[in-house]
Protein backbone atom coordinates (compact mmCIF):
# COMPACT_ATOMS: atom_id res chain seq x y z
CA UNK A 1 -0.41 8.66 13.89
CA UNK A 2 -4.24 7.87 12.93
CA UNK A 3 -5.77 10.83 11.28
CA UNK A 4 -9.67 10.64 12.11
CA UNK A 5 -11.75 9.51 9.50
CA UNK A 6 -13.81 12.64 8.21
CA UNK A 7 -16.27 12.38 4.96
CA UNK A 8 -15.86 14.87 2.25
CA UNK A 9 -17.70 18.21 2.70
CA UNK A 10 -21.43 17.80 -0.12
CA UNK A 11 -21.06 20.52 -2.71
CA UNK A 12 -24.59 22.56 -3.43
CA UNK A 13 -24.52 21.81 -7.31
CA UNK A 14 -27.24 24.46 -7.75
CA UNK A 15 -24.12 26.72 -7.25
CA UNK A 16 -22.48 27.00 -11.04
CA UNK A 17 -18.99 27.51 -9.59
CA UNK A 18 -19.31 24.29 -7.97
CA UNK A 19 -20.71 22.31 -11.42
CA UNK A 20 -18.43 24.10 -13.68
CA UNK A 21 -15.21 22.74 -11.01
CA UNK A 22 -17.11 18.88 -11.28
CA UNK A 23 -17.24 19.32 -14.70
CA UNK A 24 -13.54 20.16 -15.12
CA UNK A 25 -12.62 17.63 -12.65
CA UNK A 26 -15.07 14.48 -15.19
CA UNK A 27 -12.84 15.44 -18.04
CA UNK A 28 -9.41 15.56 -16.57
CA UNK A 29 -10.29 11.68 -14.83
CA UNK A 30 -11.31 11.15 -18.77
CA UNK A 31 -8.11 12.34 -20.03
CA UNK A 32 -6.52 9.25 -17.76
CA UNK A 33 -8.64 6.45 -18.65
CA UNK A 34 -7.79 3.14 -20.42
CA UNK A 35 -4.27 2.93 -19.42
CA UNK A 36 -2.47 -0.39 -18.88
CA UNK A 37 -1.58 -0.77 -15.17
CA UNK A 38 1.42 -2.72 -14.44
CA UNK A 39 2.14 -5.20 -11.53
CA UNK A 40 4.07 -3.96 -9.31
CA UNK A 41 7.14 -6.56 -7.55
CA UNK A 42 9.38 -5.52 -5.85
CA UNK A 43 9.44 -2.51 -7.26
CA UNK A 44 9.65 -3.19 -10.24
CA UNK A 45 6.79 -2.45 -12.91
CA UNK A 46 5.70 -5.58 -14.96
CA UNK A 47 3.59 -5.33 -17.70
CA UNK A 48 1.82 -8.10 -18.63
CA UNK A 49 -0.07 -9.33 -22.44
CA UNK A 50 -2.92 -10.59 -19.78
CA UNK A 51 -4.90 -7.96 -18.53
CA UNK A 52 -8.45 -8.11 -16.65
CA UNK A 53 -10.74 -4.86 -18.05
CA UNK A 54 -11.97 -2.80 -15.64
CA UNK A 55 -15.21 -1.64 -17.16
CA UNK A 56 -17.26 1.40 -15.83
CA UNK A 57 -20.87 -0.07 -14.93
CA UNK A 58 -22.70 2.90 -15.66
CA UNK A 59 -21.17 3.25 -19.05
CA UNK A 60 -20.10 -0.16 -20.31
CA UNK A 61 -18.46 1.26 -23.35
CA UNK A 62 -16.05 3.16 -21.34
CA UNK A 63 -12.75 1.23 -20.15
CA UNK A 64 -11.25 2.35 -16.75
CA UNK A 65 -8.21 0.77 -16.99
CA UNK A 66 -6.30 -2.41 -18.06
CA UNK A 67 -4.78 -4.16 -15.43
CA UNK A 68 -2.04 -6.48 -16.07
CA UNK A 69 -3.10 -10.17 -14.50
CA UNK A 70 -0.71 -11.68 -12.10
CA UNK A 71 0.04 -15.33 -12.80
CA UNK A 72 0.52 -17.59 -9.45
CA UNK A 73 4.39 -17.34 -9.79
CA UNK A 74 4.13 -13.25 -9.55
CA UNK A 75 2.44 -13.69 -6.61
CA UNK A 76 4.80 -16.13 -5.12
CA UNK A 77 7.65 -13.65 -5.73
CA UNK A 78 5.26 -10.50 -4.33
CA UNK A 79 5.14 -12.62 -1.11
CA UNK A 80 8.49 -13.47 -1.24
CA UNK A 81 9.74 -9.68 -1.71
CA UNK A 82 7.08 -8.72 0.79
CA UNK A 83 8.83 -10.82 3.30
CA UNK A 84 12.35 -9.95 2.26
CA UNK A 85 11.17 -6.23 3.00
């Protein structure tokens, strides 16, 4: 079943319940950042000493995340689990 695409409802930020909720909601996504992301094969989580930085543009001090870089044999075996799935 295809749920129909719908954009999420605009919040009037001159409202103080709706900037003290954005507010809340900046520093809990804060709380999560920099974390190392794994690869994940087959299920499995791999973590790898590689990673590419994912770097927030507007802030360039502020890491997203770390994610680990796949080397061309991980993604030879993520095809090959993919097509023994």
């Amino acid at each position: 079943m295809v749920v129909e695409f719908k954009n999420e409802p605009g919040y009037d930020f001159s409202v103080q319940e709706n900037v003290d909720m954005f507010k809340k909601a900046l520093k809990d996504v804060e709380k999560e950042l920099g974390q190392d992301i794994p690869l994940v094969i087959n299920g499995e989580k791999i973590f790898k000493d590689d990673k590419i930085k994912s770097i927030n543009p507007a802030d360039t001090s502020q890491v997203i995340a770390n994610a680990s870089k796949a080397t061309k044999q991980d993604v030879e075996d993520a095809f090959k689990a993919a097509n023994e799935a």
